[in-house]
PDB file of N, CA and C in Angstrom:
ATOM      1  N   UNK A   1      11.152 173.728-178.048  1.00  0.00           N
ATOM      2  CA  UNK A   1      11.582 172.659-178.922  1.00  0.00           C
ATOM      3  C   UNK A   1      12.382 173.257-180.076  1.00  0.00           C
ATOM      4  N   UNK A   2      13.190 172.941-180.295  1.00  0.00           N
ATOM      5  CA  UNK A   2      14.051 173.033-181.442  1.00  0.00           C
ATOM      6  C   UNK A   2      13.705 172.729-182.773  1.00  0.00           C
ATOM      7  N   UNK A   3      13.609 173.306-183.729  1.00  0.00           N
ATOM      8  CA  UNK A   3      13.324 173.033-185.098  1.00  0.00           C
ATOM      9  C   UNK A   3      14.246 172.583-186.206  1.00  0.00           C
ATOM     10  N   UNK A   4      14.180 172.247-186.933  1.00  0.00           N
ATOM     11  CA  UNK A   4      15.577 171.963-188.810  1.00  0.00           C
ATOM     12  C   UNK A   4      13.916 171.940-189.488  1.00  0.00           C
ATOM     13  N   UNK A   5      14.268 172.222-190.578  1.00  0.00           N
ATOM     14  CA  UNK A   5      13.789 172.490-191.572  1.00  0.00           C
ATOM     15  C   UNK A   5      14.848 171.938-192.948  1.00  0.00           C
ATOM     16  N   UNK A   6      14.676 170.886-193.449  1.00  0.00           N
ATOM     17  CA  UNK A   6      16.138 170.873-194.868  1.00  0.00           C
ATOM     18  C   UNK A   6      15.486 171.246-196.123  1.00  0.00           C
ATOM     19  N   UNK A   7      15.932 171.780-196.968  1.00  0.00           N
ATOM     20  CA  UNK A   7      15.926 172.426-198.013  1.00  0.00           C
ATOM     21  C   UNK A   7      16.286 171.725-199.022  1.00  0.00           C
ATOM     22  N   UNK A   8      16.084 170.495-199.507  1.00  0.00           N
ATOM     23  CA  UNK A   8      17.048 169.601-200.415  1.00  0.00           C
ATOM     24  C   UNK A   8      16.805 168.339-199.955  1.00  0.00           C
ATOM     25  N   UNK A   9      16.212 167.128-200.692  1.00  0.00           N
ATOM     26  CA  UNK A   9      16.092 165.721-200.125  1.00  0.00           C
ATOM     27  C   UNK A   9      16.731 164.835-200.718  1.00  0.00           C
ATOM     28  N   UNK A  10      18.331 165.283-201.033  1.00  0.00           N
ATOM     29  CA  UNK A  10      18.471 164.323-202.222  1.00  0.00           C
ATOM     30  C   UNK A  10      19.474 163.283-201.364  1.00  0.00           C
ATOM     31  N   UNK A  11      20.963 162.980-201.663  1.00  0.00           N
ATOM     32  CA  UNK A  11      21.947 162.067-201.144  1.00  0.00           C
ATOM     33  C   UNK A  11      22.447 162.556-199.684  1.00  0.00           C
ATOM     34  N   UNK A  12      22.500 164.080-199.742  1.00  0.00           N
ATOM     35  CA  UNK A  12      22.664 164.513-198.303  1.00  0.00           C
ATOM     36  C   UNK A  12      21.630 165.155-197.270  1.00  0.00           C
ATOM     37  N   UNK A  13      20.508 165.588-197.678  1.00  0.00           N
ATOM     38  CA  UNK A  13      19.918 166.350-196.729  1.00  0.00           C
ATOM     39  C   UNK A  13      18.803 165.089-196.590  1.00  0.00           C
ATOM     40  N   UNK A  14      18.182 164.137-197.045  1.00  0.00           N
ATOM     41  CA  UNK A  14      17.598 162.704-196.781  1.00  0.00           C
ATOM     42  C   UNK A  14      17.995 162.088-195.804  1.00  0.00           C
ATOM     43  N   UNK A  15      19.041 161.528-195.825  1.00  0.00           N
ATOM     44  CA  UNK A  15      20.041 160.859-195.018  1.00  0.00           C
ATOM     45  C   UNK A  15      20.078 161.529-193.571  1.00  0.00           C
ATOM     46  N   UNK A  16      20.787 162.589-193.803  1.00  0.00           N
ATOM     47  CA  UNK A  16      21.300 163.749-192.282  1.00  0.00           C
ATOM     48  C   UNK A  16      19.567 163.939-191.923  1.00  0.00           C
ATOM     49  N   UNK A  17      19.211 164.449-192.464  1.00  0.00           N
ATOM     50  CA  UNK A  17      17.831 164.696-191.262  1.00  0.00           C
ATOM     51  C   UNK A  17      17.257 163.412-191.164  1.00  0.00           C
ATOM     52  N   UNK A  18      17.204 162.010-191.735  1.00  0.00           N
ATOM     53  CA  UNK A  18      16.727 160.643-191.526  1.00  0.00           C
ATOM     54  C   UNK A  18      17.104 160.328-189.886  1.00  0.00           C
ATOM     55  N   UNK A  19      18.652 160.732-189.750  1.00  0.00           N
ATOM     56  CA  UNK A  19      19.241 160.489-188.706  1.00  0.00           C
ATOM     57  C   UNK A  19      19.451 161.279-187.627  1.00  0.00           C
ATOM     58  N   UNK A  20      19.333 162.928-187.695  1.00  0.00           N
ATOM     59  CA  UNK A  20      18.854 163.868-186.704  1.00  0.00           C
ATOM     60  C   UNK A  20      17.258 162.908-185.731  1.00  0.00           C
ATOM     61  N   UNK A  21      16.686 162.693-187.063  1.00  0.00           N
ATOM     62  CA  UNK A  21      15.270 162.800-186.220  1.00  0.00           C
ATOM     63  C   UNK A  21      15.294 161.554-185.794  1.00  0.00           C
ATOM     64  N   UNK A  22      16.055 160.605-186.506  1.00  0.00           N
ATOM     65  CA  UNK A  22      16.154 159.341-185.374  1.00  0.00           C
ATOM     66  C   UNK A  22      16.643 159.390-184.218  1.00  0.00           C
ATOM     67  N   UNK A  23      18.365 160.035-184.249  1.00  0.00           N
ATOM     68  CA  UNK A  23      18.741 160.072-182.903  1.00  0.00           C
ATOM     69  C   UNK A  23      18.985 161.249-181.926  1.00  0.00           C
ATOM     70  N   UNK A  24      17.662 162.130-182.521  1.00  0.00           N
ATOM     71  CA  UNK A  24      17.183 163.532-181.670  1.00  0.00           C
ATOM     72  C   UNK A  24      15.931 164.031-181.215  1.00  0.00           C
ATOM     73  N   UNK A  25      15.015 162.950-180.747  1.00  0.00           N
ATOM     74  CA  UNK A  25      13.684 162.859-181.034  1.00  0.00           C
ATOM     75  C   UNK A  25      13.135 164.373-180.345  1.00  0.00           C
ATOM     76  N   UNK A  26      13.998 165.039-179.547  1.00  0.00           N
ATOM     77  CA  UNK A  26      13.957 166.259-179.537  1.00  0.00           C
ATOM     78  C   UNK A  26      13.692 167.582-180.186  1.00  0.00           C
ATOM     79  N   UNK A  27      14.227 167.249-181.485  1.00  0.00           N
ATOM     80  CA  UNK A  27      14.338 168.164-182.860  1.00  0.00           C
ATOM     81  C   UNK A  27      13.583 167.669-183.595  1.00  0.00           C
ATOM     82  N   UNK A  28      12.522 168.633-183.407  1.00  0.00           N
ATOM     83  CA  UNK A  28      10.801 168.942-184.811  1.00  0.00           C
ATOM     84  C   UNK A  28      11.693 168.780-185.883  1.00  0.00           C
ATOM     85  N   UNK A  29      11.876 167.673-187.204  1.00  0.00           N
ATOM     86  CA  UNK A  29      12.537 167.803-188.195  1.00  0.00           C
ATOM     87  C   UNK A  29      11.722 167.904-189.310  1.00  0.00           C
ATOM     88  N   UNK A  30      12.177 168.597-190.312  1.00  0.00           N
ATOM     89  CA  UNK A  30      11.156 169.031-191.759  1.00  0.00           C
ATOM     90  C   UNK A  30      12.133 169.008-192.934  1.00  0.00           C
ATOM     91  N   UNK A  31      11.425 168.252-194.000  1.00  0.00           N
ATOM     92  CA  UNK A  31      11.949 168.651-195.256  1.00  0.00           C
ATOM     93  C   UNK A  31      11.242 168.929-195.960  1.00  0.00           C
ATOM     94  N   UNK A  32      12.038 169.755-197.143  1.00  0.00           N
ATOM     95  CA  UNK A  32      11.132 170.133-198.066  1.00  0.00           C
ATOM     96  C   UNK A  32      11.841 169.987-199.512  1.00  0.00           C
ATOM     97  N   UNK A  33      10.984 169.677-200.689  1.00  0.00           N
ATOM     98  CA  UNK A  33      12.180 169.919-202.390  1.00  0.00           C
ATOM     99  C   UNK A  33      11.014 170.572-202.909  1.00  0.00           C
ATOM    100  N   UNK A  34      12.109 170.730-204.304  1.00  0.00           N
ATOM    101  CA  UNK A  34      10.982 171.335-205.265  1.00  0.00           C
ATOM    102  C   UNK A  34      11.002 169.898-205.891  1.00  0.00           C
ATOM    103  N   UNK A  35      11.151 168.816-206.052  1.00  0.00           N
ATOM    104  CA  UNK A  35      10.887 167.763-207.097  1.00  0.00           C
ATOM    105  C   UNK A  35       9.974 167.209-206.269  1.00  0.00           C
ATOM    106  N   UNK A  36       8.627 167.306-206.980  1.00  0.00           N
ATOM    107  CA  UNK A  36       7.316 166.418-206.078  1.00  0.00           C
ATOM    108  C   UNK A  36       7.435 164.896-206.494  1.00  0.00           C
ATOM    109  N   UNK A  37       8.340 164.253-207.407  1.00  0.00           N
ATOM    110  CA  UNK A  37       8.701 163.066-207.646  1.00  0.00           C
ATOM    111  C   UNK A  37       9.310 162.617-206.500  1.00  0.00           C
ATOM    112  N   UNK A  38      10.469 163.058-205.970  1.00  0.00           N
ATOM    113  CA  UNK A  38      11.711 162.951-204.712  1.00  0.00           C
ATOM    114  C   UNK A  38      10.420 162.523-203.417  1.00  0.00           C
ATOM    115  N   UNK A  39       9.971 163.644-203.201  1.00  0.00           N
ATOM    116  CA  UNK A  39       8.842 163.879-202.447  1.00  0.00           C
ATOM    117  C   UNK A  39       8.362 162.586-202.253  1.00  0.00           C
ATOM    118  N   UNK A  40       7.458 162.327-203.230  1.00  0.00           N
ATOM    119  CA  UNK A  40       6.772 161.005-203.207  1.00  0.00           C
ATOM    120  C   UNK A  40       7.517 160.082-202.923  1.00  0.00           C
ATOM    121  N   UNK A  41       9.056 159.787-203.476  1.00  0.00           N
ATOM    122  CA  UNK A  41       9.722 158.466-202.888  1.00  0.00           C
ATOM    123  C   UNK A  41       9.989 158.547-201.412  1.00  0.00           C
ATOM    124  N   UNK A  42      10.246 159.760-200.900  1.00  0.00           N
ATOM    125  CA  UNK A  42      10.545 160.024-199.607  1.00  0.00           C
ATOM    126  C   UNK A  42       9.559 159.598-198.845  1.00  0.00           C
ATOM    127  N   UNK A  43       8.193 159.838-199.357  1.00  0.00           N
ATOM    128  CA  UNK A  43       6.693 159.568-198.602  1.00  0.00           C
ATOM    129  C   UNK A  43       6.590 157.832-198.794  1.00  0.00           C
ATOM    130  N   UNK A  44       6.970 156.858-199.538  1.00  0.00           N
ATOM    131  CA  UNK A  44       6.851 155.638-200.183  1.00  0.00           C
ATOM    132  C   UNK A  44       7.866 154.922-199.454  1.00  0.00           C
ATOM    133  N   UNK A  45       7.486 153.702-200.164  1.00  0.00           N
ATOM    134  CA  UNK A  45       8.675 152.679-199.437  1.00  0.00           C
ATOM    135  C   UNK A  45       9.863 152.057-200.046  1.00  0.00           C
ATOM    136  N   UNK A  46       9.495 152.806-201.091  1.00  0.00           N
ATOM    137  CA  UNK A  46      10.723 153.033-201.777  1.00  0.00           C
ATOM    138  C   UNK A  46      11.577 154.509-201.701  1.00  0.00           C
ATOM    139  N   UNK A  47      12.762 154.525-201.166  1.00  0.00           N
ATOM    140  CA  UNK A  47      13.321 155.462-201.068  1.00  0.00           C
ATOM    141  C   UNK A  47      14.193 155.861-202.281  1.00  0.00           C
ATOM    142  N   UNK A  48      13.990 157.309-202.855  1.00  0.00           N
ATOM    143  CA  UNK A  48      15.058 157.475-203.819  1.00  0.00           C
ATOM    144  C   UNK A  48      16.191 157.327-204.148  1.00  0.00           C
ATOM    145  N   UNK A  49      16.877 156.997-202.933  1.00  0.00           N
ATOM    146  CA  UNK A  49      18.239 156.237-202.530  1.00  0.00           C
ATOM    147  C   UNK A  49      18.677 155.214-202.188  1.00  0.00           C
ATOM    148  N   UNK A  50      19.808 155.131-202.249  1.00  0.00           N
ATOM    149  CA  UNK A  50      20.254 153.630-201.640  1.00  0.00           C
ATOM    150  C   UNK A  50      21.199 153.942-200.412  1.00  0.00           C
ATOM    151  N   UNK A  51      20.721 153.580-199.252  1.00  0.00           N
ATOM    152  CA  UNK A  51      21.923 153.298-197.959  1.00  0.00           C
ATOM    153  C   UNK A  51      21.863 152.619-197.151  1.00  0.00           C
ATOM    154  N   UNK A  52      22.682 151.307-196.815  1.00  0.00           N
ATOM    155  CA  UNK A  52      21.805 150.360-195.784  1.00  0.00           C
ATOM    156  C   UNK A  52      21.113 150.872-194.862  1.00  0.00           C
ATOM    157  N   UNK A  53      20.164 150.637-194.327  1.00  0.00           N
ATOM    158  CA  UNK A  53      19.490 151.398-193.089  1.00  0.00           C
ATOM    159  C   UNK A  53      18.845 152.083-193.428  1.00  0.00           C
ATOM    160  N   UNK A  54      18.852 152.941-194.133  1.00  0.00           N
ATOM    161  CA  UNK A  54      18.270 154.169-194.392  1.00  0.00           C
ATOM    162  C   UNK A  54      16.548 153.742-194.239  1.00  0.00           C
ATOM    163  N   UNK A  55      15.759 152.839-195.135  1.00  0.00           N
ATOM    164  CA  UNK A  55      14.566 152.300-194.988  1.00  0.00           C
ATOM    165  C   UNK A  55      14.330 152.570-193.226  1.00  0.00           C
ATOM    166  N   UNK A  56      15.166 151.973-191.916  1.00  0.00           N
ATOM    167  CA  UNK A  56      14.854 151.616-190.979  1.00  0.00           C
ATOM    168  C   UNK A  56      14.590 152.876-190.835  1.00  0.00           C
ATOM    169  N   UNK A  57      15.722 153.643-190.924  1.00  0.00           N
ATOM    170  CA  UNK A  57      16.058 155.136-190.178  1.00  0.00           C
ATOM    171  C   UNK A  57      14.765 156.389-190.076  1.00  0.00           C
ATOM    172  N   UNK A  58      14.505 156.279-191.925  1.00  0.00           N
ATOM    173  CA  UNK A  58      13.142 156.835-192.254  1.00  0.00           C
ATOM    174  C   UNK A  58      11.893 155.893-191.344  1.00  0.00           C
ATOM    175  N   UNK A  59      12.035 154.745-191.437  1.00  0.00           N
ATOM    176  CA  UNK A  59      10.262 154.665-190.881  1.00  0.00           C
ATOM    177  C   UNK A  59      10.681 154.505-189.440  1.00  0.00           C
ATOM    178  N   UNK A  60      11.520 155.027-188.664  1.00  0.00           N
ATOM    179  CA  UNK A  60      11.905 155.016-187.277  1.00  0.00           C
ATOM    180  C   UNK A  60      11.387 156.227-187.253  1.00  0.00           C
ATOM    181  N   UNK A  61      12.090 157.534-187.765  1.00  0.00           N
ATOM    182  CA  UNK A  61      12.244 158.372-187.136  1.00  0.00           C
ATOM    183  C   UNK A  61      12.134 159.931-187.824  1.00  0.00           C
ATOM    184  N   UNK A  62      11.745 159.425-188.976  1.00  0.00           N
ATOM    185  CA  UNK A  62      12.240 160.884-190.312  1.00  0.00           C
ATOM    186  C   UNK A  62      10.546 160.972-190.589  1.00  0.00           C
ATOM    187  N   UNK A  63       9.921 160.333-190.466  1.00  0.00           N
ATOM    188  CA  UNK A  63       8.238 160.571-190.626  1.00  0.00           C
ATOM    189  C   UNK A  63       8.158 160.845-192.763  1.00  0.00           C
ATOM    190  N   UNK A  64       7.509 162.290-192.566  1.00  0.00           N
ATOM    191  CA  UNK A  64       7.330 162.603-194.074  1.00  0.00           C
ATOM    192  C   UNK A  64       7.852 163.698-194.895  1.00  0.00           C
ATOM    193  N   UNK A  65       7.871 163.713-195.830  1.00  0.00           N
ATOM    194  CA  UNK A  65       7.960 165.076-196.691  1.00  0.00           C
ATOM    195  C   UNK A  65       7.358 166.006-197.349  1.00  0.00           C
ATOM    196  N   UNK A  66       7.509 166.800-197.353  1.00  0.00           N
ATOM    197  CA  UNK A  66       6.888 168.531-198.302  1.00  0.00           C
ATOM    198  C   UNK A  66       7.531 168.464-199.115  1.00  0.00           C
ATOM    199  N   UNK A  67       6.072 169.107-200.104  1.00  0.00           N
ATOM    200  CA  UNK A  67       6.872 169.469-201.010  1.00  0.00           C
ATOM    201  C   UNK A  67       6.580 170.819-201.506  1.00  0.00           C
ATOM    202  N   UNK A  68       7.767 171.664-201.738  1.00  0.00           N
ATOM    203  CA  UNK A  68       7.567 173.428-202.237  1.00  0.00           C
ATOM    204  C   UNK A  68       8.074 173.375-203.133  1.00  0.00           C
ATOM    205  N   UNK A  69       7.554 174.288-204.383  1.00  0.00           N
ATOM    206  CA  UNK A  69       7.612 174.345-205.611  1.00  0.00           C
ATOM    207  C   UNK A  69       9.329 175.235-205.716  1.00  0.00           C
ATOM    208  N   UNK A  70       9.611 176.655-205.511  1.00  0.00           N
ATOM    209  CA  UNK A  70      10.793 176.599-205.369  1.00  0.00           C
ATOM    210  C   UNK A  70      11.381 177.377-203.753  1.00  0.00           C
ATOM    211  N   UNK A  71      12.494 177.500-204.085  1.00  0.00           N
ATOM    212  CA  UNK A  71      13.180 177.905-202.685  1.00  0.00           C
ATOM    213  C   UNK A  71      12.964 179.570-202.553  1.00  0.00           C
ATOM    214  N   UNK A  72      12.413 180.118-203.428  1.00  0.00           N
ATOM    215  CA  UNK A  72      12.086 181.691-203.002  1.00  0.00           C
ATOM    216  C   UNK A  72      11.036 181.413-202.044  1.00  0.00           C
ATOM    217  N   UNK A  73       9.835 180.773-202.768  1.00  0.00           N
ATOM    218  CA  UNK A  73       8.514 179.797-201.916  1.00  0.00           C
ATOM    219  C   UNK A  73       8.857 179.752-200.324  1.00  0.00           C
ATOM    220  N   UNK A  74      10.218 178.803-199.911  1.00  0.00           N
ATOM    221  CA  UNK A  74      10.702 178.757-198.785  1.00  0.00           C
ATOM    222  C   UNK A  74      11.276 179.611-198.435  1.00  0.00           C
ATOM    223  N   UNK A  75      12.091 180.516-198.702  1.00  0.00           N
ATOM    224  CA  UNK A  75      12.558 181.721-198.019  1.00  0.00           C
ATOM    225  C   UNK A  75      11.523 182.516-197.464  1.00  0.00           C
ATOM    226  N   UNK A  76      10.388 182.669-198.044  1.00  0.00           N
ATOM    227  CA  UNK A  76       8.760 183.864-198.147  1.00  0.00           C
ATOM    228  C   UNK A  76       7.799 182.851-197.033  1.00  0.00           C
ATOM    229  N   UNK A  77       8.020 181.500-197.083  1.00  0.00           N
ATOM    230  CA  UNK A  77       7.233 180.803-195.846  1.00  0.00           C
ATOM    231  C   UNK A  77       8.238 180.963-194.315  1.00  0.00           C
ATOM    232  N   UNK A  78       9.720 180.665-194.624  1.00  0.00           N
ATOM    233  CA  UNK A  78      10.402 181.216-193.260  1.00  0.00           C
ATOM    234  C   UNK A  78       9.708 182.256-192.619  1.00  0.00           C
ATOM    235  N   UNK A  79       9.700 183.601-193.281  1.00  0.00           N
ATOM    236  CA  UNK A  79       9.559 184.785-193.143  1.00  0.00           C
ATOM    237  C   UNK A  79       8.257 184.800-192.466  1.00  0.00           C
ATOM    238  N   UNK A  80       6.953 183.866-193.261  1.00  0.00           N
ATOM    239  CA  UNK A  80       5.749 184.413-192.465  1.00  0.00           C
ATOM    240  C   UNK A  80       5.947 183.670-191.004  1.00  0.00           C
ATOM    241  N   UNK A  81       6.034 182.366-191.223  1.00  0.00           N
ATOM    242  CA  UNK A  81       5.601 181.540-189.918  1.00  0.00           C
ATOM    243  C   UNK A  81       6.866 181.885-188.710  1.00  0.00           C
ATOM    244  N   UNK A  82       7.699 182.797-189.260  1.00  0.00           N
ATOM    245  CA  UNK A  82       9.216 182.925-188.124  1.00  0.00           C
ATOM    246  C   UNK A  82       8.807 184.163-186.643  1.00  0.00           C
ATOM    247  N   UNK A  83       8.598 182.924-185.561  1.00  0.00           N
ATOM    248  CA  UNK A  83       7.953 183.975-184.189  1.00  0.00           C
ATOM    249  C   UNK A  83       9.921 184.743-184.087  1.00  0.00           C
ATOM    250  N   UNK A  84      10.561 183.815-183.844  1.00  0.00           N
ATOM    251  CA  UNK A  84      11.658 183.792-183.126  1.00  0.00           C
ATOM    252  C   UNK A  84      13.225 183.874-184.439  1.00  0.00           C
ATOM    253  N   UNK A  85      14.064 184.510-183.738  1.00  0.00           N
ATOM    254  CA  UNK A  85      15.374 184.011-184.900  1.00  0.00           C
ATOM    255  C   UNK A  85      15.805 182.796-184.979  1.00  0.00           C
ATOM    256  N   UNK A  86      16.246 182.671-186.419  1.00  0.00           N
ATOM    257  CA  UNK A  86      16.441 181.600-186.883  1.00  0.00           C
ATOM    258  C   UNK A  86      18.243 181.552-187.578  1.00  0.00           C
ATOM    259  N   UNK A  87      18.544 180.539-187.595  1.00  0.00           N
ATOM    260  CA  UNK A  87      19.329 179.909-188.304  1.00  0.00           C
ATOM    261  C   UNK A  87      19.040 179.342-189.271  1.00  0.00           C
ATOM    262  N   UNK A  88      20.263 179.981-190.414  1.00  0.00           N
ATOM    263  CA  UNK A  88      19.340 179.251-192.039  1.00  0.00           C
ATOM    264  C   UNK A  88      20.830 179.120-192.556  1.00  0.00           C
ATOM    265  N   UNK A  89      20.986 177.163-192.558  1.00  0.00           N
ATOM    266  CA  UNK A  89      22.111 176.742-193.473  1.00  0.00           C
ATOM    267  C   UNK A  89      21.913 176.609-194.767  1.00  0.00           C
ATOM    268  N   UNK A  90      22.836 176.782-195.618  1.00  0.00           N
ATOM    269  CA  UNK A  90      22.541 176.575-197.144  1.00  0.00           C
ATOM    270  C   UNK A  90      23.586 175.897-197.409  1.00  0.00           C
ATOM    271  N   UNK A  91      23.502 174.736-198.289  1.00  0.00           N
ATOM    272  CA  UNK A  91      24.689 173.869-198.474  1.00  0.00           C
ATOM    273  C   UNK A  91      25.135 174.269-199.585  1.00  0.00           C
ATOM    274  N   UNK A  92      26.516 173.805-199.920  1.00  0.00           N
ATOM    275  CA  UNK A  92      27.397 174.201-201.346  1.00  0.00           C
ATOM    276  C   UNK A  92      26.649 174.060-202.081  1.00  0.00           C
ATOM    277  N   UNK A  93      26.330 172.851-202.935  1.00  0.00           N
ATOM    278  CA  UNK A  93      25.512 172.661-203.711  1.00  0.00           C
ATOM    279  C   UNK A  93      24.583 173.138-204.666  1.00  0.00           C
ATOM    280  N   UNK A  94      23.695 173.832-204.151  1.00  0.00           N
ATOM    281  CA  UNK A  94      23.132 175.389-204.684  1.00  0.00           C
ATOM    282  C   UNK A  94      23.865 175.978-205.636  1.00  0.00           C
ATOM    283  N   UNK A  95      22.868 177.024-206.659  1.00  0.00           N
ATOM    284  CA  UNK A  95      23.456 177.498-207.439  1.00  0.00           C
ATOM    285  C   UNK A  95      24.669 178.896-206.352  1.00  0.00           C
ATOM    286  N   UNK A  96      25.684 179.021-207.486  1.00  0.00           N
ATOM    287  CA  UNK A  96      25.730 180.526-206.950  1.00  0.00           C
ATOM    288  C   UNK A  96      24.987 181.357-206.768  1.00  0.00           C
ATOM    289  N   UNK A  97      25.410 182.420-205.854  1.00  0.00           N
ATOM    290  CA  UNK A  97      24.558 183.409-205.245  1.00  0.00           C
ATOM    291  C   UNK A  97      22.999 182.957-204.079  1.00  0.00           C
ATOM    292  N   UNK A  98      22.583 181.588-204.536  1.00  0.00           N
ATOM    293  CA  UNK A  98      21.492 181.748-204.065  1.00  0.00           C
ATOM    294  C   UNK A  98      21.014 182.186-202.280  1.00  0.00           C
ATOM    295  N   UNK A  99      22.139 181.880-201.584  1.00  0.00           N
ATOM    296  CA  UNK A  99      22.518 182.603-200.104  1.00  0.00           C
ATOM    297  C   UNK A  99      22.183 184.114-199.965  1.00  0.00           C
ATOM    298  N   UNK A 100      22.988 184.528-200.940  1.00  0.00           N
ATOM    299  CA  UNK A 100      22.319 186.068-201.422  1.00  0.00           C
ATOM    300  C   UNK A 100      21.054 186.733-201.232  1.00  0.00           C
ATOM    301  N   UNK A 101      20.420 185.760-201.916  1.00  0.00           N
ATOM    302  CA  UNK A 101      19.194 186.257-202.602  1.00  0.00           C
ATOM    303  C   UNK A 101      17.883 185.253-201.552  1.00  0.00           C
ATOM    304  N   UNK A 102      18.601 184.264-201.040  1.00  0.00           N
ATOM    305  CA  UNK A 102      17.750 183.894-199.587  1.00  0.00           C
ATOM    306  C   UNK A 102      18.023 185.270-198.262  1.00  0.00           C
ATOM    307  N   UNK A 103      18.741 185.713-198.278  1.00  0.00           N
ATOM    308  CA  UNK A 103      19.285 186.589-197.368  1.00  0.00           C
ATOM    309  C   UNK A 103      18.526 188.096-197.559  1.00  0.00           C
ATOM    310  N   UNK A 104      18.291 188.322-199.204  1.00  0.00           N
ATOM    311  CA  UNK A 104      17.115 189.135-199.461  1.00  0.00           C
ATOM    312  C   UNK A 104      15.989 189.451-198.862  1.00  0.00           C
ATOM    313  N   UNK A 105      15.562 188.098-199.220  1.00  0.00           N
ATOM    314  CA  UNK A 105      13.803 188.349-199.425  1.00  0.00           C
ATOM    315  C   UNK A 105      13.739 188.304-197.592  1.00  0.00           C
ATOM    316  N   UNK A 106      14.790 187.366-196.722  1.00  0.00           N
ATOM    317  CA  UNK A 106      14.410 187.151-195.104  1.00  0.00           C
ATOM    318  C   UNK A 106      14.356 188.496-195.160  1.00  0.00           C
ATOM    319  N   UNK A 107      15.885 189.535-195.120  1.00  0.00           N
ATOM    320  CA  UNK A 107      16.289 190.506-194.413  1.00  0.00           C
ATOM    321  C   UNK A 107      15.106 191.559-195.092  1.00  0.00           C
ATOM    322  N   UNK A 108      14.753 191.495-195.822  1.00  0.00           N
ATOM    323  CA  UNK A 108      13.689 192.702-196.353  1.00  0.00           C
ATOM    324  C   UNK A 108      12.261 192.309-195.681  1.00  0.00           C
ATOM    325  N   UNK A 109      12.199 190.807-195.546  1.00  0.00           N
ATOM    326  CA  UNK A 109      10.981 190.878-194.964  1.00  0.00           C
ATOM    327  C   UNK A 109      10.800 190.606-193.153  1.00  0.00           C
ATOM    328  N   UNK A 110      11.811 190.880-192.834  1.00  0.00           N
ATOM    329  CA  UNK A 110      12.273 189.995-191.632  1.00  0.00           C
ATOM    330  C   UNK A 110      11.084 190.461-190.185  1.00  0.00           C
ATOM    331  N   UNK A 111      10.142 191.316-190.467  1.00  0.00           N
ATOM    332  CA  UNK A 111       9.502 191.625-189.048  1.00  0.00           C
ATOM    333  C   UNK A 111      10.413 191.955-188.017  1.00  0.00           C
ATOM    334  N   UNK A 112      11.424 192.149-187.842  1.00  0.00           N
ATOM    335  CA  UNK A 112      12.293 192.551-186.605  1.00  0.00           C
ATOM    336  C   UNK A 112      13.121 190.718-186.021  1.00  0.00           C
ATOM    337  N   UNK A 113      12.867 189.954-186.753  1.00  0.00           N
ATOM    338  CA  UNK A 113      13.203 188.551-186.601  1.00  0.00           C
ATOM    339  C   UNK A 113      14.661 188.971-187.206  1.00  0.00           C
ATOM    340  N   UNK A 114      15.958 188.348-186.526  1.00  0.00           N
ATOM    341  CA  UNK A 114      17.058 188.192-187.178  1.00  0.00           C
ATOM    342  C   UNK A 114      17.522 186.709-187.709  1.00  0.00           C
ATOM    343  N   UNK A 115      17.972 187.014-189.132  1.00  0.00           N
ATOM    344  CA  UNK A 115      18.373 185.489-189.630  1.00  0.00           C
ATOM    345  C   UNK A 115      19.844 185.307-190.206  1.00  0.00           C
TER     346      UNK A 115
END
């Protein structure tokens, strides 16, 4: 089975994995933020956003959300739970460098896993 994992629940990574996991029931989908506020709307029925559909899309097919305090947190959980290589997108958005310094902590801790 195929995995995503998103890193970000806000206007774009909400939406795009809402609709992966609707129309990929194939793909284990996961999100995660550091805002446990976001979190909670994501978990609620109120969504932090506005997009027509979106309500359907989530209680079709997007299930729930995590929440991790920050993204080093997630780089250091990749690392333990990773049997197999992975693919790890990072969107613009992000500060600078932070690709960098995700690319760190994997490649230093990587077990022989390539990312």
């Amino acid at each position: 089975m195929v995995k995503i994992c998103c890193i970000g629940v806000g206007y774009i990574g909400g939406p795009t994995m809402a609709v992966i996991a609707l129309k990929c029931p194939s793909i284990e989908v996961a999100v995660v933020d550091i805002s446990v506020t976001r979190i909670a709307a994501w978990n609620s029925d109120q969504l932090p956003i506005y997009e027509p559909g979106l309500d359907d899309v989530v209680n079709l097919g997007a299930g729930k959300a995590a929440d991790l305090t920050y993204w080093e947190s997630v780089a250091r959980m990749i690392v333990d739970v990773s049997k197999f290589d992975k693919i790890i997108v990072e969107k613009s958005t992000v500060l600078v460098k932070t690709a960098k310094a995700i690319e760190k902590i994997l490649t230093h801790n990587s077990k022989g896993i390539n990312y």
